[in-house]
N, C-alpha and C. Protein backbone atom coordinates (compact mmCIF):
# COMPACT_ATOMS: atom_id res chain seq x y z
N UNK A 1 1.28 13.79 4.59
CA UNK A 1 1.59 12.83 5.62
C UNK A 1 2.25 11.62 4.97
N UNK A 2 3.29 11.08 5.66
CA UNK A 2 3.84 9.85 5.08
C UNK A 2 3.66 8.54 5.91
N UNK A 3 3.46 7.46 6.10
CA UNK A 3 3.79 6.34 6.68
C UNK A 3 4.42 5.47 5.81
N UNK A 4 5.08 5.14 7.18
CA UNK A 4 5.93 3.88 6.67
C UNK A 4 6.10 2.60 7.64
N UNK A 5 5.74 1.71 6.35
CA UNK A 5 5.69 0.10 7.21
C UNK A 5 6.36 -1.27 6.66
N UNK A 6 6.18 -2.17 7.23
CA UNK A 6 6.68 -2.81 6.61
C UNK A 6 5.83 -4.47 6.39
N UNK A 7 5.92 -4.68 5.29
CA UNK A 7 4.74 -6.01 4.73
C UNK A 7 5.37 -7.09 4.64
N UNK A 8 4.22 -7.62 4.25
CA UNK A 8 4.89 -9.62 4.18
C UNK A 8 3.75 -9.56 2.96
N UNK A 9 4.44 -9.16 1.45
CA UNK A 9 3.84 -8.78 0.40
C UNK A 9 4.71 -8.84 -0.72
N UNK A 10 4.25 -9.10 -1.84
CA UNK A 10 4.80 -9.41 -3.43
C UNK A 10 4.61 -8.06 -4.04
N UNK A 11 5.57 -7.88 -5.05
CA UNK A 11 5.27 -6.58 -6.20
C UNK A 11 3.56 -7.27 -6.71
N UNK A 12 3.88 -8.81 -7.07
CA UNK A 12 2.42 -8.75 -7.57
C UNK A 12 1.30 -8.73 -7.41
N UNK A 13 1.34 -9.47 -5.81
CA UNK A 13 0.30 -9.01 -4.74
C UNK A 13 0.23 -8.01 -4.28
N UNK A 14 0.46 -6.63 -4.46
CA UNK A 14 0.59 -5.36 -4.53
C UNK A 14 -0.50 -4.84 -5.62
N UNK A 15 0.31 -4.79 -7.14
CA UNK A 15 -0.63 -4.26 -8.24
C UNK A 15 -1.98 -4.78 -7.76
N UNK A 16 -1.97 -6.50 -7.57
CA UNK A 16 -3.57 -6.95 -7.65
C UNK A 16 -4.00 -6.38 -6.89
N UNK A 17 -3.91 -6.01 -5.39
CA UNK A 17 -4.74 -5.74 -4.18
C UNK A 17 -4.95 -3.59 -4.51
N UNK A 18 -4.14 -3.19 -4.83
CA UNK A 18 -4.34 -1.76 -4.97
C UNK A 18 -5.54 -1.27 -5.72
N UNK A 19 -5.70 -2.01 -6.66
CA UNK A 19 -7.39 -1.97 -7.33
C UNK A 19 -8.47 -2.02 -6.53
N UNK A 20 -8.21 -2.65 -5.08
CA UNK A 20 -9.51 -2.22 -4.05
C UNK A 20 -9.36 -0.98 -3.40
N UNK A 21 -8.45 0.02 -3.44
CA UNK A 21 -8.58 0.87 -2.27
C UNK A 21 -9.50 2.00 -3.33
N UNK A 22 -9.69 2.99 -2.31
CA UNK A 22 -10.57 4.36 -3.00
C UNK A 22 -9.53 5.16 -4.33
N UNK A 23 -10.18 5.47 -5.05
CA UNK A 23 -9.92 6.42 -5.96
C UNK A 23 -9.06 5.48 -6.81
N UNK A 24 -9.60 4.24 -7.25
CA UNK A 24 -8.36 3.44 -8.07
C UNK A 24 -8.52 3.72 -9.72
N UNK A 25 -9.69 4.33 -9.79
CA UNK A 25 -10.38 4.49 -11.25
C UNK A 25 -8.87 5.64 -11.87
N UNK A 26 -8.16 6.38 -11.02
CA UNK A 26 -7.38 7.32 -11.60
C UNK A 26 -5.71 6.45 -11.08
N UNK A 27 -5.82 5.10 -11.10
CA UNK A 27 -4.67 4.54 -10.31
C UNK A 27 -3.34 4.58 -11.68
N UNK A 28 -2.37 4.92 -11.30
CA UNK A 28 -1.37 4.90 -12.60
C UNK A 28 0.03 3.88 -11.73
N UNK A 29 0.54 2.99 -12.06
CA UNK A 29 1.40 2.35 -11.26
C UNK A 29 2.82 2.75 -12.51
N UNK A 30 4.12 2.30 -11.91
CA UNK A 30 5.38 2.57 -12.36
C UNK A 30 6.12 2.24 -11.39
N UNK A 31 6.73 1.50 -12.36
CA UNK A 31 7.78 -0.03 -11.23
C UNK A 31 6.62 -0.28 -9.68
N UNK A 32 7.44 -0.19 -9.15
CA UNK A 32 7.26 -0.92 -7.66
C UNK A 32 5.97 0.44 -7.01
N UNK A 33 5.45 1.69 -7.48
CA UNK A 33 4.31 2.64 -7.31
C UNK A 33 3.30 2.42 -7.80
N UNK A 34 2.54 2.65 -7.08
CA UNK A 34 1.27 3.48 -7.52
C UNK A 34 0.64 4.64 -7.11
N UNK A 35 0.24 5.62 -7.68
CA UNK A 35 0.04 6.68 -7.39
C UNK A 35 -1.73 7.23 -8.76
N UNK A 36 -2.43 7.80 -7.15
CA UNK A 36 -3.92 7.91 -7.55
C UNK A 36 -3.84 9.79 -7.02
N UNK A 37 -4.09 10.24 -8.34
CA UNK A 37 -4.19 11.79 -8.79
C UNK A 37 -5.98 12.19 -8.16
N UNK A 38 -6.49 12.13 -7.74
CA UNK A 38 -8.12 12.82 -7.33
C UNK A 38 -8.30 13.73 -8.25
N UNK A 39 -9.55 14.15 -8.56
CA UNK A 39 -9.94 15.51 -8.87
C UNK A 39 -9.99 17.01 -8.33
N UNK A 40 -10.02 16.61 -7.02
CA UNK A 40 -9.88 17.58 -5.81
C UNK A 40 -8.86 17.80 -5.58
N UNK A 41 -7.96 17.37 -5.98
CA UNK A 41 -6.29 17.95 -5.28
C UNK A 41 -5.79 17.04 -4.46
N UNK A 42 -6.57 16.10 -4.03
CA UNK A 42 -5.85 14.83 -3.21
C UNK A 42 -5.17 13.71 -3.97
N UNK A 43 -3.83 13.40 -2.96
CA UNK A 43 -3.01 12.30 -3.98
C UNK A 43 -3.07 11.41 -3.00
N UNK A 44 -2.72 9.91 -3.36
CA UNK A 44 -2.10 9.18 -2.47
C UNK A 44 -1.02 8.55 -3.70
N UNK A 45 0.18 7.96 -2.70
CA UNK A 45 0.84 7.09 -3.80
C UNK A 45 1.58 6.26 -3.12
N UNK A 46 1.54 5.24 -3.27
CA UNK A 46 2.26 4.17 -2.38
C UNK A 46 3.32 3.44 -3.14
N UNK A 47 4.93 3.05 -2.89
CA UNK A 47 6.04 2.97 -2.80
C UNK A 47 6.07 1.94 -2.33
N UNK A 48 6.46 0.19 -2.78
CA UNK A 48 7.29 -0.43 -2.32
C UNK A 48 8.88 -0.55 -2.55
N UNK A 49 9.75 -0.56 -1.75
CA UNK A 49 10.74 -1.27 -1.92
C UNK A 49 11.91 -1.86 -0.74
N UNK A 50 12.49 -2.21 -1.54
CA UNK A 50 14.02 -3.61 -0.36
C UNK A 50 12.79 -4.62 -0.09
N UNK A 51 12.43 -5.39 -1.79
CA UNK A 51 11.58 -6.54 -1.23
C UNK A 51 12.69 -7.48 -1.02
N UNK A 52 11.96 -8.57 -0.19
CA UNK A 52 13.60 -9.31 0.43
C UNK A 52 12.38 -10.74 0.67
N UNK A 53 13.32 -11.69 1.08
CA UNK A 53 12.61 -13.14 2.00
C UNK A 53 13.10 -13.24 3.20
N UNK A 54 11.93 -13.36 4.00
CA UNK A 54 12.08 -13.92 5.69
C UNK A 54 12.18 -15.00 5.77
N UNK A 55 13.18 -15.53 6.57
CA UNK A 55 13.01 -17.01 6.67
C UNK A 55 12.20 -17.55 8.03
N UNK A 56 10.86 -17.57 8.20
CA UNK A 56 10.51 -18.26 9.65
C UNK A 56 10.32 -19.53 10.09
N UNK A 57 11.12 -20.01 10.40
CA UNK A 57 10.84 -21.86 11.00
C UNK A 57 10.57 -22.39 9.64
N UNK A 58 11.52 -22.05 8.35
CA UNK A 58 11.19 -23.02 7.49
C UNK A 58 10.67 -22.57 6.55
N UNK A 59 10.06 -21.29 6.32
CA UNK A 59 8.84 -20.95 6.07
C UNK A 59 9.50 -19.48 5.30
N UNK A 60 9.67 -19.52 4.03
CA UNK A 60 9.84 -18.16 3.24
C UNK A 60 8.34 -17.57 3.36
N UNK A 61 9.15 -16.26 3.35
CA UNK A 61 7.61 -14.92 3.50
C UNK A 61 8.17 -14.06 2.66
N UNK A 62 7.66 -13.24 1.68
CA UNK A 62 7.79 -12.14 0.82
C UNK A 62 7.80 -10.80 2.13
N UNK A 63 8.95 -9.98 1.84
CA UNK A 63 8.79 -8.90 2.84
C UNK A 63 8.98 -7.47 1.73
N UNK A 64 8.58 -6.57 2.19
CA UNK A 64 8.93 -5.40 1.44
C UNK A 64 8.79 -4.12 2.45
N UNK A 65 9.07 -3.15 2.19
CA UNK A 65 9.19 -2.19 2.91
C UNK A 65 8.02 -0.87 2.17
N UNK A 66 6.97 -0.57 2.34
CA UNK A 66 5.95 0.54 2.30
C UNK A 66 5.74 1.79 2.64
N UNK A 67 6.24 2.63 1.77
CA UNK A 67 5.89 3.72 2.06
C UNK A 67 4.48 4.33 0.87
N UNK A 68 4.13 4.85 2.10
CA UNK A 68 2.17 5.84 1.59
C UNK A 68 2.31 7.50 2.34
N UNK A 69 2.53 8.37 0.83
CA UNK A 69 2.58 9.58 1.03
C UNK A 69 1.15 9.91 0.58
N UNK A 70 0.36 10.83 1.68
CA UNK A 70 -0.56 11.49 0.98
C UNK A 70 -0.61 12.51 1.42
N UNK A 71 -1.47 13.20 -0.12
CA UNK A 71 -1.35 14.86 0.48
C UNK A 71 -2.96 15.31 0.08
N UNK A 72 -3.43 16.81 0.64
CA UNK A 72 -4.55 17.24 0.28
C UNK A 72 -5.70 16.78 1.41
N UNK A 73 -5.19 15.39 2.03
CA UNK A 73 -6.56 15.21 3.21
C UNK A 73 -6.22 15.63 4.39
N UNK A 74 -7.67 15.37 5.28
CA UNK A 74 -7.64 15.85 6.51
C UNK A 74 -7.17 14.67 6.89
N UNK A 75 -7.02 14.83 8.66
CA UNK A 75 -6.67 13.82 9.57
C UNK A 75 -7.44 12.57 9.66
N UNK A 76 -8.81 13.12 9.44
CA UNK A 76 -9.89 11.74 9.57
C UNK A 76 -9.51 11.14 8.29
N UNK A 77 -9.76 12.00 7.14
CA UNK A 77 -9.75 11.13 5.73
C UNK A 77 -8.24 10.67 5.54
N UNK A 78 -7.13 10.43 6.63
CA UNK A 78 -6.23 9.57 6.27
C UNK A 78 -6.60 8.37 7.25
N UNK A 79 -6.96 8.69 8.13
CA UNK A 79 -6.89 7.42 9.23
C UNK A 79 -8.04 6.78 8.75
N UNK A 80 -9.18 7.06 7.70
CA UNK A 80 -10.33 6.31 6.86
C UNK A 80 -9.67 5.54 5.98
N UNK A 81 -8.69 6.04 5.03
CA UNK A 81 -7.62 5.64 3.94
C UNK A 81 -6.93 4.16 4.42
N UNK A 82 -6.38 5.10 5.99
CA UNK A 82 -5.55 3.81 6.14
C UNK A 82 -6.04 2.52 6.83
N UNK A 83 -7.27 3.20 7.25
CA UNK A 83 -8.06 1.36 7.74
C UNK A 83 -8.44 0.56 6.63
N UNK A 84 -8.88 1.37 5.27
CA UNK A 84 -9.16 -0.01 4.45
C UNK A 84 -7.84 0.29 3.74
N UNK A 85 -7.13 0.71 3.80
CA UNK A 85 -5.29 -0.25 3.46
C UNK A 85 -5.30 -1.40 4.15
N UNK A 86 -5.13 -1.49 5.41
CA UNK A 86 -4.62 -2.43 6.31
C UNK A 86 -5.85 -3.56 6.29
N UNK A 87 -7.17 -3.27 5.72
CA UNK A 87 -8.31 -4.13 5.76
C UNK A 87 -7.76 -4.79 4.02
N UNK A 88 -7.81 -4.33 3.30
CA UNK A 88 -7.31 -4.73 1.73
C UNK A 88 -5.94 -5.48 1.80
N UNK A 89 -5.02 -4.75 2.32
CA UNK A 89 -3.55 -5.66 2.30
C UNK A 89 -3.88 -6.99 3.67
N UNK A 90 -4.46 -7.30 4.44
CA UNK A 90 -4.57 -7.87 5.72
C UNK A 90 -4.19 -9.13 5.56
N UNK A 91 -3.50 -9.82 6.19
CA UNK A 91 -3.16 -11.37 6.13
C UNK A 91 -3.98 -12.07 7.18
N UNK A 92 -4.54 -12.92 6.76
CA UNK A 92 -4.87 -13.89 7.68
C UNK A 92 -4.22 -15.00 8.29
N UNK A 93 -4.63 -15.78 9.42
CA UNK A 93 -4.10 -16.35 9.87
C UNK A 93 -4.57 -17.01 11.19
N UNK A 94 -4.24 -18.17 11.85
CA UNK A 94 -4.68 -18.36 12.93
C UNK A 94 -4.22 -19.16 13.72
């Protein structure tokens, strides 16, 4: 399965935050990837790139474009994956 999205995120705020998701103990990064090998046959590997700046009302934002291929899981164990993605990468705000 692949998704693709798009962030308001740094290459370096990337490496740092990828150390929280599951299976980071096998995490191998290269350039703008990272990619986590399982023991079981499951991969994930996530892809930034076309990082760029938004300009909003003044206001530069880091943008990049995300892609997350994984293979080997079921349906539940991606939509588990991808809630604590979106809980780990999450911006706040109010």
């Amino acid at each position: 399965m692949v998704v693709r999205l798009e962030m308001a995120i740094t290459p370096a705020e990337f490496r740092r935050l990828t150390y929280l998701l599951p299976g980071v103990q096998q995490v191998q990064f290269e350039g703008m990837s990272a990619t986590c090998e399982q023991t079981d046959g499951q991969r994930w590997q996530i892809t930034l790139s076309n990082a760029r700046t938004r300009s909003l009302a003044g206001l530069n934002v880091p943008i990049a474009d995300v892609e997350i291929e994984m293979t080997g899981y079921s349906a539940s164990e991606v939509q588990r994956f991808l809630e604590r993605f979106h809980l780990v990468f999450r911006r706040g705000g109010g």
